[in-house]
C-alpha atoms as a PDB file:
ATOM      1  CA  UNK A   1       5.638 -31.713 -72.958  1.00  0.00           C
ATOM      2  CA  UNK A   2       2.729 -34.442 -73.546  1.00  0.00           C
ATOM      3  CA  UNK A   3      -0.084 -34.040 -71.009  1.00  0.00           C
ATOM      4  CA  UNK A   4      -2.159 -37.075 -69.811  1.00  0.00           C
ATOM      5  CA  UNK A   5      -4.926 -37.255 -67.509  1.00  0.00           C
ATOM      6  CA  UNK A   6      -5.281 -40.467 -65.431  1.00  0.00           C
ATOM      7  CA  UNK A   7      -8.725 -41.470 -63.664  1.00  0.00           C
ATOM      8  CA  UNK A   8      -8.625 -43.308 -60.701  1.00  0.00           C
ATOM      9  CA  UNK A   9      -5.682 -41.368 -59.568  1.00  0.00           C
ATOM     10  CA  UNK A  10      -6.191 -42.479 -55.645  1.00  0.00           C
ATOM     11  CA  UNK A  11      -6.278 -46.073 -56.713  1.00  0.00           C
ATOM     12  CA  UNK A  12      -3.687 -48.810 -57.132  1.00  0.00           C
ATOM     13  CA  UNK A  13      -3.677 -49.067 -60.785  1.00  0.00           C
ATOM     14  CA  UNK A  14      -4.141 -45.485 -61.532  1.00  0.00           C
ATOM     15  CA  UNK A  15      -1.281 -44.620 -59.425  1.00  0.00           C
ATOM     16  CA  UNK A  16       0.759 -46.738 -61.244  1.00  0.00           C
ATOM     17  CA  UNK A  17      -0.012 -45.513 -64.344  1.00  0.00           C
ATOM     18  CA  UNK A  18       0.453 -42.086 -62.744  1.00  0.00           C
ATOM     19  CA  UNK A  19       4.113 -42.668 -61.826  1.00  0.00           C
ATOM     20  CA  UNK A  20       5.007 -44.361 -65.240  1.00  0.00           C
ATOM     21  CA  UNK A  21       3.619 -40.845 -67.389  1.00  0.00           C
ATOM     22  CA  UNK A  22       5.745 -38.469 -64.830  1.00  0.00           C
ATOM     23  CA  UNK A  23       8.680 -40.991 -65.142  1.00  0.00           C
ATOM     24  CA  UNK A  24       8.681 -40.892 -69.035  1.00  0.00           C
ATOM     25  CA  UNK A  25       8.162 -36.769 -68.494  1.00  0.00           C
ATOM     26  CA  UNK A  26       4.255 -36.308 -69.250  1.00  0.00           C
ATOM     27  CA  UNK A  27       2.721 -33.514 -67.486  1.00  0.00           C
ATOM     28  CA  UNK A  28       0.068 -35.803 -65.699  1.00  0.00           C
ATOM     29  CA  UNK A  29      -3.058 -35.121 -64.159  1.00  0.00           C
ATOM     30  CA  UNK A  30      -5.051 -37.127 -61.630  1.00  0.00           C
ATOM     31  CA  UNK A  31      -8.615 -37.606 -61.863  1.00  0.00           C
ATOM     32  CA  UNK A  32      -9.689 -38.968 -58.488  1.00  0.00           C
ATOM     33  CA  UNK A  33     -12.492 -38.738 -55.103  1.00  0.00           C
ATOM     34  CA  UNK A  34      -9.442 -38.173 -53.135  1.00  0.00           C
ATOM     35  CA  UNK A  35      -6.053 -36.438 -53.484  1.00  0.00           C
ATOM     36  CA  UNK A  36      -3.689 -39.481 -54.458  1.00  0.00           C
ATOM     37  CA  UNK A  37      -0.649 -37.519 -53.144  1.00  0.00           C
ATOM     38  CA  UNK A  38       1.580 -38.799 -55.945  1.00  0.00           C
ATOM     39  CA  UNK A  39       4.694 -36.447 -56.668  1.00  0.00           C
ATOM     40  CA  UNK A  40       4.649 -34.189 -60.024  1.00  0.00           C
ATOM     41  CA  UNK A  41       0.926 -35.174 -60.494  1.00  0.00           C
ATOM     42  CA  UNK A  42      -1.506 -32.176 -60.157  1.00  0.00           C
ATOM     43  CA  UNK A  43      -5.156 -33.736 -58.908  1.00  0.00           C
ATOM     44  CA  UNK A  44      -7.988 -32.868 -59.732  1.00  0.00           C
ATOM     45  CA  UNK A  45     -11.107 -33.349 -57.844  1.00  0.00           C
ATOM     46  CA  UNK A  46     -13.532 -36.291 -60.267  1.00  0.00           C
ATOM     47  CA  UNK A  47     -15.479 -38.838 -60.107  1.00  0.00           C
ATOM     48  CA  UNK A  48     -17.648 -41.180 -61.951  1.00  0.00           C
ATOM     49  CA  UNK A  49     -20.773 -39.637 -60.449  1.00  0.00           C
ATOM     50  CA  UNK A  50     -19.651 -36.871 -61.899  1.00  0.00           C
ATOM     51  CA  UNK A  51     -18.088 -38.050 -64.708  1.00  0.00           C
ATOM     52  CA  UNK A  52     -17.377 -35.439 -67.397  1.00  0.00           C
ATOM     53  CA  UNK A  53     -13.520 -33.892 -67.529  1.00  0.00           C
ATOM     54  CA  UNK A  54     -12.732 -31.203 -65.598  1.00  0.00           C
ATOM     55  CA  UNK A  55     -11.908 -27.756 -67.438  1.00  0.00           C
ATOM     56  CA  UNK A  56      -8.231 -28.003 -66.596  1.00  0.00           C
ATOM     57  CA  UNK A  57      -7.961 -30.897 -68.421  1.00  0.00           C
ATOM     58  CA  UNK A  58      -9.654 -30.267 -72.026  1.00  0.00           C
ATOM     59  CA  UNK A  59      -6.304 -30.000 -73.694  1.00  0.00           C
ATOM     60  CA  UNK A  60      -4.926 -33.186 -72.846  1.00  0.00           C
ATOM     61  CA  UNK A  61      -3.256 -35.265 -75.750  1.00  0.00           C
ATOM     62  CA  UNK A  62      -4.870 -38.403 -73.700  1.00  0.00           C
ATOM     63  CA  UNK A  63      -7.064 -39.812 -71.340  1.00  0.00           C
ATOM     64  CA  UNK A  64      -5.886 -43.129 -69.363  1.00  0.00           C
ATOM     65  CA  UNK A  65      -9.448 -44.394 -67.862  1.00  0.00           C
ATOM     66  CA  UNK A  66      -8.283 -46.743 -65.023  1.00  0.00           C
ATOM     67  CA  UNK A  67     -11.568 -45.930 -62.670  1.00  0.00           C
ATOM     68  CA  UNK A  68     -14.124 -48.324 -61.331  1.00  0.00           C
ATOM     69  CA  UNK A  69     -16.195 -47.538 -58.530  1.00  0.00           C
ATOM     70  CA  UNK A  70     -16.343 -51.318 -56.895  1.00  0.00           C
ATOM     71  CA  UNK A  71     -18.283 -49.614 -53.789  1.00  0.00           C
ATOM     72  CA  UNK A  72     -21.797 -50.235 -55.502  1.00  0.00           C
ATOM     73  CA  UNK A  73     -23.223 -53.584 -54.916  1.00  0.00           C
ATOM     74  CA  UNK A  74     -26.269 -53.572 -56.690  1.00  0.00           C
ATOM     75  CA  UNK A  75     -25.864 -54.639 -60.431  1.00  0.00           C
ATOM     76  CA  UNK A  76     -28.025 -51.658 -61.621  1.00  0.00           C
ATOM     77  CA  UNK A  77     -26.598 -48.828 -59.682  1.00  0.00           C
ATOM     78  CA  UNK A  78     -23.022 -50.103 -60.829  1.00  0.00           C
ATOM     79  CA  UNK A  79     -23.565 -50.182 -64.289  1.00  0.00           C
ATOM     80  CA  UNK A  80     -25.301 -46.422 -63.703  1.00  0.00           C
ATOM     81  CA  UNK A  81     -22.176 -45.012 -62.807  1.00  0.00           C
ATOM     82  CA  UNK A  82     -19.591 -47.392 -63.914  1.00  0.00           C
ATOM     83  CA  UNK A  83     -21.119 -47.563 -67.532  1.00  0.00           C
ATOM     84  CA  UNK A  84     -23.399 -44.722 -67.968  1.00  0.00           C
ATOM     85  CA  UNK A  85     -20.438 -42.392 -66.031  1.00  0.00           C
ATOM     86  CA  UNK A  86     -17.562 -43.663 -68.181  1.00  0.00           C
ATOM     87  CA  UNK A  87     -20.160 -42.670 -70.978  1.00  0.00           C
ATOM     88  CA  UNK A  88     -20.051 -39.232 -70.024  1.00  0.00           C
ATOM     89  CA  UNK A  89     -16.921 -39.287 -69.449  1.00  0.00           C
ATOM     90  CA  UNK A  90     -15.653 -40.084 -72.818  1.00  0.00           C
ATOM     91  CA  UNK A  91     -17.852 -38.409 -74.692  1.00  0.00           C
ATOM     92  CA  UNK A  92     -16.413 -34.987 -73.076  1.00  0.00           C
ATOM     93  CA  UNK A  93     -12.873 -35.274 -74.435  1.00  0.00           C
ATOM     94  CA  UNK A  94     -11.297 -33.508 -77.550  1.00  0.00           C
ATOM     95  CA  UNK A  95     -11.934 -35.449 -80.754  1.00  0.00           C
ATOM     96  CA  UNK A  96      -7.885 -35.126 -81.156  1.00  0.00           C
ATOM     97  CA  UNK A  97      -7.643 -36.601 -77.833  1.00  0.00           C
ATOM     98  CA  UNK A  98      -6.283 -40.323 -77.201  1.00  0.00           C
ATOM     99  CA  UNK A  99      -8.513 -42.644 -74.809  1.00  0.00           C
ATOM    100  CA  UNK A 100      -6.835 -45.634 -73.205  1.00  0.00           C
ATOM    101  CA  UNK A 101      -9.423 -47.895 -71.500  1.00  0.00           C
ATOM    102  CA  UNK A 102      -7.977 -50.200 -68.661  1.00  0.00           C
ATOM    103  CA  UNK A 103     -10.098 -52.752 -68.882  1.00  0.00           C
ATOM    104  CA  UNK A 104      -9.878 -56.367 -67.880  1.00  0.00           C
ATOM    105  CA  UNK A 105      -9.229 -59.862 -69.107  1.00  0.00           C
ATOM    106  CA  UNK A 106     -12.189 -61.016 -67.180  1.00  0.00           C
ATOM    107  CA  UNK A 107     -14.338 -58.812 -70.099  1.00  0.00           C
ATOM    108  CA  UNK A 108     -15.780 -61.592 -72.188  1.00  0.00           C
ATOM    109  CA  UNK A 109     -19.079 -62.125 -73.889  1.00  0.00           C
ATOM    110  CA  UNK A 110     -21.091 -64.355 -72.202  1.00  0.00           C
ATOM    111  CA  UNK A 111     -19.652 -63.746 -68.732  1.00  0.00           C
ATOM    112  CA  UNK A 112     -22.177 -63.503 -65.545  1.00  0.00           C
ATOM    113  CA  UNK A 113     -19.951 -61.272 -63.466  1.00  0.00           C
ATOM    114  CA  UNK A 114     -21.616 -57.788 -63.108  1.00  0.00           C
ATOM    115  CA  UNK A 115     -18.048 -56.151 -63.580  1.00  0.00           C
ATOM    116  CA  UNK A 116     -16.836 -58.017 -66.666  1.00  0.00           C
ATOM    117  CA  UNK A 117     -20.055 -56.638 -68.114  1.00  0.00           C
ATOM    118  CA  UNK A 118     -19.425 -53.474 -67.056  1.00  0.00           C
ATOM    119  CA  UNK A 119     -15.874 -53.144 -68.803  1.00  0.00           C
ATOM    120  CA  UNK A 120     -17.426 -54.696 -71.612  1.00  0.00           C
ATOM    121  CA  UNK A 121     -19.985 -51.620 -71.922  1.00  0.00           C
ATOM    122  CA  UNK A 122     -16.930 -49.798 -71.522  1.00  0.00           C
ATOM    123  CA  UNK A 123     -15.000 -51.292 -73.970  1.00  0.00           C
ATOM    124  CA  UNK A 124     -17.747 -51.212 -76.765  1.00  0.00           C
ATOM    125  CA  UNK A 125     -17.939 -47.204 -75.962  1.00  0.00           C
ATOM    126  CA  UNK A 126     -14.109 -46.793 -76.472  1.00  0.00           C
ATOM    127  CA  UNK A 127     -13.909 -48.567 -79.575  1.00  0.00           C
ATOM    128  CA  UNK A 128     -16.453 -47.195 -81.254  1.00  0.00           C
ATOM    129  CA  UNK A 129     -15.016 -43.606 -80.436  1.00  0.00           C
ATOM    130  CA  UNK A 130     -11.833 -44.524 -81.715  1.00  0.00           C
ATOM    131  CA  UNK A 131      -9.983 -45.399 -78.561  1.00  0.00           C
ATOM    132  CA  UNK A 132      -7.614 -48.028 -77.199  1.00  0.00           C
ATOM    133  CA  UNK A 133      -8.739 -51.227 -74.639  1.00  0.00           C
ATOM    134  CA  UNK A 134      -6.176 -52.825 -72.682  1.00  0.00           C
ATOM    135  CA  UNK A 135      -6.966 -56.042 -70.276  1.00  0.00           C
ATOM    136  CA  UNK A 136      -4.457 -56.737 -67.649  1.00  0.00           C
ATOM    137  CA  UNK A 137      -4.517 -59.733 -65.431  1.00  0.00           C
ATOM    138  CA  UNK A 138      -4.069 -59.652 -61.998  1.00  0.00           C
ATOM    139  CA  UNK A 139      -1.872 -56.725 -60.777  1.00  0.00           C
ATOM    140  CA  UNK A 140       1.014 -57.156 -58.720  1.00  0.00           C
ATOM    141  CA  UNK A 141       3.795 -55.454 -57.315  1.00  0.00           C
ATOM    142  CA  UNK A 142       5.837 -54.179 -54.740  1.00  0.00           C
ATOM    143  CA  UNK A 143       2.964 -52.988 -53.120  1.00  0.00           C
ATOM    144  CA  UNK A 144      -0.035 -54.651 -54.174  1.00  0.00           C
ATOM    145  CA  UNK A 145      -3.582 -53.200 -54.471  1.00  0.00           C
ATOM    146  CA  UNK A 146      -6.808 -54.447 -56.276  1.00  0.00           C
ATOM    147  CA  UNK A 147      -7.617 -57.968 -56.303  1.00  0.00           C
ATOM    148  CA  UNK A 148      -3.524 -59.281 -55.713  1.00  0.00           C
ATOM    149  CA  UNK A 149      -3.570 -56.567 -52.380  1.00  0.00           C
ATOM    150  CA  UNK A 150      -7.053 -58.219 -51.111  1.00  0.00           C
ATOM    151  CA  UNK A 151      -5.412 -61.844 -51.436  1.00  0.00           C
ATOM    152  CA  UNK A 152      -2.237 -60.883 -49.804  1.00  0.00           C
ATOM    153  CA  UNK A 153      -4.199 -59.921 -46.646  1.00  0.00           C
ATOM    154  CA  UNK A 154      -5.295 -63.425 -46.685  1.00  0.00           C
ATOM    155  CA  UNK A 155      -2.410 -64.026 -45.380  1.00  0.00           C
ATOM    156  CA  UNK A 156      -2.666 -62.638 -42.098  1.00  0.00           C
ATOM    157  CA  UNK A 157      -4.265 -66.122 -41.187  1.00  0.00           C
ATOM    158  CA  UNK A 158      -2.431 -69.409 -40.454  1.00  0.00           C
ATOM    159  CA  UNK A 159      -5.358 -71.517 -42.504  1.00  0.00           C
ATOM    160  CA  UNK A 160      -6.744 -69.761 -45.368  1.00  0.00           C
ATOM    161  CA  UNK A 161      -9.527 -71.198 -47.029  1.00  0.00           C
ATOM    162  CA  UNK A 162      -9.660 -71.122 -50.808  1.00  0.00           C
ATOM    163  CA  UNK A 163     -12.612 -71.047 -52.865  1.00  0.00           C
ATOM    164  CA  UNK A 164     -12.111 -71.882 -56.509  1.00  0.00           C
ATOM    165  CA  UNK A 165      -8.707 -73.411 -55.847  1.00  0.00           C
ATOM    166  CA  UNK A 166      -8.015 -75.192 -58.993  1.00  0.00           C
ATOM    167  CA  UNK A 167      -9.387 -71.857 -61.010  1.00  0.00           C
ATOM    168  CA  UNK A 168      -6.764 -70.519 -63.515  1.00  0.00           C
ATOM    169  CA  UNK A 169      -6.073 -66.992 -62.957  1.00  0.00           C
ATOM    170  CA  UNK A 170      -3.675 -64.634 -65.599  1.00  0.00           C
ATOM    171  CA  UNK A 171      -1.352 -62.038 -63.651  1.00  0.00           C
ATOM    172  CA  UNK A 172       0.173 -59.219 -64.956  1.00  0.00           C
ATOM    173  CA  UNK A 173       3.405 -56.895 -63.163  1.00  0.00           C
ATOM    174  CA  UNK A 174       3.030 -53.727 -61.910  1.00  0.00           C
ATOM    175  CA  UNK A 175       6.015 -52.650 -64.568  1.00  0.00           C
ATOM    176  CA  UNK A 176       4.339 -54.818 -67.708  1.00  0.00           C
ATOM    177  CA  UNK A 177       1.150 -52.235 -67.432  1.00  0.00           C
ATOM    178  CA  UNK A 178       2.990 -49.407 -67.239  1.00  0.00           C
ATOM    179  CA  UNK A 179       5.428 -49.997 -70.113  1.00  0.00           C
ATOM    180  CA  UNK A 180       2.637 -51.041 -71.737  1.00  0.00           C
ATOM    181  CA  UNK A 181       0.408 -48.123 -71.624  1.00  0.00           C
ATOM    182  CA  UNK A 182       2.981 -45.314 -71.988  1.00  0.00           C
ATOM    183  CA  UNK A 183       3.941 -46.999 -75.160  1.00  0.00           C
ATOM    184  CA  UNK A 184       0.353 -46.623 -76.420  1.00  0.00           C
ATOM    185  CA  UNK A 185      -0.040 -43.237 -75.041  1.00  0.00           C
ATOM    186  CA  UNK A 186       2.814 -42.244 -77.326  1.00  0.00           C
ATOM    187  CA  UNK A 187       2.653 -44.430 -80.213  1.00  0.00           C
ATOM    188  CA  UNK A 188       3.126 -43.033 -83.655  1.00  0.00           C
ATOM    189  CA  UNK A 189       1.154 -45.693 -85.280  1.00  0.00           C
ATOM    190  CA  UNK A 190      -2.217 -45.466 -83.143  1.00  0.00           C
ATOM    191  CA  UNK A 191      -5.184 -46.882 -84.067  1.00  0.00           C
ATOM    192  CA  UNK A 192      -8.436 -48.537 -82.208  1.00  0.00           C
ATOM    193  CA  UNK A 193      -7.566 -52.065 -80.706  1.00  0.00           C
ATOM    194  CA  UNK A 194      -7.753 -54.420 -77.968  1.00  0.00           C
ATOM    195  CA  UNK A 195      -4.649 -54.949 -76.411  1.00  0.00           C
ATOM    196  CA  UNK A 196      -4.153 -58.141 -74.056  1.00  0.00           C
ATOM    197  CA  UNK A 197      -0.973 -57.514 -71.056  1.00  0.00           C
ATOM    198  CA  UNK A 198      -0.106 -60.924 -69.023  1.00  0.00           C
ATOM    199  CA  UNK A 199       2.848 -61.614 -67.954  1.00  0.00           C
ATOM    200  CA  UNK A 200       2.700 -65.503 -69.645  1.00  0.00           C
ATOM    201  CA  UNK A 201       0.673 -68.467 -68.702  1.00  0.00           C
ATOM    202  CA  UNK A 202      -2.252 -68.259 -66.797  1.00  0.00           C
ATOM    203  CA  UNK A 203      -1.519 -69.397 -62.636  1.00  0.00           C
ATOM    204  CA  UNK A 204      -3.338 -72.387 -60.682  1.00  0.00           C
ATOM    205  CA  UNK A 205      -5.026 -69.955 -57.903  1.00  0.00           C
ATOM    206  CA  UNK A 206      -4.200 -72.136 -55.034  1.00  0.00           C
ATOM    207  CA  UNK A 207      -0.714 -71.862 -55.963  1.00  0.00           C
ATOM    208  CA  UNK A 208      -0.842 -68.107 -56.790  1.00  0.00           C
ATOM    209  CA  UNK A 209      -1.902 -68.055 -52.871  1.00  0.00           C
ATOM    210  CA  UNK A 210       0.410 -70.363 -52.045  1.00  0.00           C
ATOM    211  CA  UNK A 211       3.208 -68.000 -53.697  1.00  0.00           C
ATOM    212  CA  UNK A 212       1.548 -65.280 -51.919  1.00  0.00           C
ATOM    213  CA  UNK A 213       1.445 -66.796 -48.399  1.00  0.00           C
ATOM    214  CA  UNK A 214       4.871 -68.648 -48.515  1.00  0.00           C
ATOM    215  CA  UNK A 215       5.072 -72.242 -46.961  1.00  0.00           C
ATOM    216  CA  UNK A 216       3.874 -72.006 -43.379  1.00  0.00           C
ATOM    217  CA  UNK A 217       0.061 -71.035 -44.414  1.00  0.00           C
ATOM    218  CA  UNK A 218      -2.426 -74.307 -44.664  1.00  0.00           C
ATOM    219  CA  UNK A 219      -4.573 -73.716 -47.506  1.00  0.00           C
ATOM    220  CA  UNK A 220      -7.634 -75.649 -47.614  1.00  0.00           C
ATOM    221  CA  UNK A 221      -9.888 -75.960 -50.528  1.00  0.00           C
ATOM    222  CA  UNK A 222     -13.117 -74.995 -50.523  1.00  0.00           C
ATOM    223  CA  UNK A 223     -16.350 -75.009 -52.581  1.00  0.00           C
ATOM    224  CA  UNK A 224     -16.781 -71.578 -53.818  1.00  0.00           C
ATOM    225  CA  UNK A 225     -20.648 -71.636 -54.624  1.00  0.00           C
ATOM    226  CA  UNK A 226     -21.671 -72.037 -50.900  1.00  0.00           C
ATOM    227  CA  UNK A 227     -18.958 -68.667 -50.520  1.00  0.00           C
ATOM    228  CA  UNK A 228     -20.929 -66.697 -52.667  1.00  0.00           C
ATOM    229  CA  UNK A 229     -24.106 -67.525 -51.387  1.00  0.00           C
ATOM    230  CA  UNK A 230     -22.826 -66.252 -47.789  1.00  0.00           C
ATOM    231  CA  UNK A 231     -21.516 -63.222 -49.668  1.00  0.00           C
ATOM    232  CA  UNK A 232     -24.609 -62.703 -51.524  1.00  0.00           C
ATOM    233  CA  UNK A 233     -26.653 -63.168 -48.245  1.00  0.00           C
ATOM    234  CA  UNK A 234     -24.248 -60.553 -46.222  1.00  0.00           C
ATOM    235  CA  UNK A 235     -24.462 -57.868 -49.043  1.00  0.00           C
ATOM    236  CA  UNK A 236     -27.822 -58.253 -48.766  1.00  0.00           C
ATOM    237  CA  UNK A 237     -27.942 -57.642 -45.372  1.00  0.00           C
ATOM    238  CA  UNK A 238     -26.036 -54.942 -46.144  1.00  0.00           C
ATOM    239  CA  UNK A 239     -22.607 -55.881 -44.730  1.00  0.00           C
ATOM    240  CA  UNK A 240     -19.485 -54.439 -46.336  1.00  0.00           C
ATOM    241  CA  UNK A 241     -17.113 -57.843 -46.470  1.00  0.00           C
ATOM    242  CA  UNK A 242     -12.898 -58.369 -47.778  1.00  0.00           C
ATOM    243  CA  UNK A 243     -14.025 -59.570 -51.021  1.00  0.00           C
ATOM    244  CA  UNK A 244     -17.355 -59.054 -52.670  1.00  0.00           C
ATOM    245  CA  UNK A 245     -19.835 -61.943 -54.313  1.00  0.00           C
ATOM    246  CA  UNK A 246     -19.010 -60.617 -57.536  1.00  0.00           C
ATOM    247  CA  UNK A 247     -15.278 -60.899 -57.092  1.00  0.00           C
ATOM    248  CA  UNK A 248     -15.544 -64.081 -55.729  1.00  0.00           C
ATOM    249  CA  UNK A 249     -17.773 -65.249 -58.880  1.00  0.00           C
ATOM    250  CA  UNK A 250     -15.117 -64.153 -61.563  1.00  0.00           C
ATOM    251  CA  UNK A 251     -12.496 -65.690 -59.659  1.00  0.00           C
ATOM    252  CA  UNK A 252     -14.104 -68.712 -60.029  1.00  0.00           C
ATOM    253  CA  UNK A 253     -15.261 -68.390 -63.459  1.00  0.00           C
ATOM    254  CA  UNK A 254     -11.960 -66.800 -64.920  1.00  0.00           C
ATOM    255  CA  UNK A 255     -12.382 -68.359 -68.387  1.00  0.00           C
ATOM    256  CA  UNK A 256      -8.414 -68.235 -68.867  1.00  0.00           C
ATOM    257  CA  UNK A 257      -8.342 -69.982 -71.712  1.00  0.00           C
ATOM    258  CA  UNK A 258     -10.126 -68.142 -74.570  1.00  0.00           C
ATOM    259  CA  UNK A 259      -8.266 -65.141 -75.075  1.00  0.00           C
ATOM    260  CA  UNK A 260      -9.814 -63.950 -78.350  1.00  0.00           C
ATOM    261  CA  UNK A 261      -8.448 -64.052 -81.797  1.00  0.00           C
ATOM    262  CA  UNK A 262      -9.013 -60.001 -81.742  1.00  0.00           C
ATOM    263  CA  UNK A 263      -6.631 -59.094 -78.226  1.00  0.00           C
ATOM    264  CA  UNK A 264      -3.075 -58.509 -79.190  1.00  0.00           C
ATOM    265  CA  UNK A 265      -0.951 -60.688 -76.466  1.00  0.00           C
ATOM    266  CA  UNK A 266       1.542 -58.525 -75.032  1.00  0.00           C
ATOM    267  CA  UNK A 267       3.030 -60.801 -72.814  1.00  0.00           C
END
């Protein structure tokens, strides 16, 4: 039996990707802060602070990194841990070992958003070992997390106002990830790559929300830049809000339409 371990076990995408290996009969471990509680996955206790593997898990035949820490504010101490921990991370696993990187499609050169530049430092520290990058849009599903789970609670609210409305945004299923990495995992032909997973064209976000909140919502555009700056201001202040400046800020500046010449499109 194949054995995979999984970081960001507690999380929404790492729990997907969980359920996918013990569906298609990996043993699977979960890397995680917390006990995700998934069934047939054993946990063990990780995180990026940490960072480096955890004995039981140095015979692996691959590592699925799907961990961010999104907690830390400040651009510096994020890309400590986020960058410098994935780092440490990666450069504890078996040289025979496979390393999947779920990245995202907001990584681009020349992007201002703290965590597109953060999976980009990832991404240049998996390739260059060797592994595997893939960047999913937008996850959704049954029972969204991430980004797609912090929009849905949007609609709560009978007006929702929406920063960035005419914004293109690339989504990806819950199911298109999962295929997507287990076939990597397991592929007989692996090599080093950038792998792209969207589900097709990218989404105008005020209709995304709109698809979201269903007809009886008013949605009412908004200029995002004053948003920030009250996010910015509050973070400063140290208030913990739904969505953070950052988020906001690569919502707004997607860049949708420049998918490299390098990603293979699995869409």
């Amino acid at each position: 039996m194949p054995s995979v371990a999984v970081t960001g076990a507690s999380g929404y995408v790492g729990g997907l990707i969980c359920r996918a290996f013990v569906e298609n009969g990996w043993q699977v471990f979960g890397l995680s802060r917390r006990d995700p509680q998934l069934a047939q996955v054993d946990w063990l206790p990780w995180s990026l602070a940490g960072a480096t593997l955890p004995p039981r898990a140095t015979s692996i035949d691959c590592l699925v990194h799907a961990a961010y820490d999104f907690s830390l504010r400040d651009p510096r101490q994020s890309k400590a841990v986020n960058v410098g921990g994935s780092r440490t991370l990666l450069t504890s696993v078996p040289t025979d070992c496979r390393e999947i990187l779920v990245s995202s499609i907001a990584a681009k050169p020349g992007s201002r958003q703290d965590y597109a530049l953060n999976k980009l430092a990832t991404e240049s520290i998996t390739l260059a070992r060797g592994g595997v990058v893939i960047r999913p849009g937008l996850v959704w599903g049954d029972a969204s997390g991430g980004m797609m789970g912090k929009l849905s609670k949007l609609t709560r609210f009978p007006v929702i106002p929406v920063p960035a409305a005419q914004s293109r945004q690339y989504t990806t299923s819950a199911r298109s990830l999962q295929e997507a990495t287990v076939a990597l995992a397991a592929a007989t032909d692996w090599r080093s790559e950038t792998r792209t997973v969207v589900d097709g064209p990218p989404v105008v976000f005020i209709r995304l929300l709109r698809q979201l909140a269903g007809p009886r919502h008013l949605l009412l555009p908004v200029p995002w830049r004053p948003v920030w700056t009250c996010l910015r201001l509050a973070e400063t202040l140290g208030l913990r809000m739904p969505m953070s400046a950052d988020s906001l800020y690569g919502l707004a500046n997607s860049g949708v339409g420049d998918l490299s010449a390098g990603d293979k499109d699995l869409s």
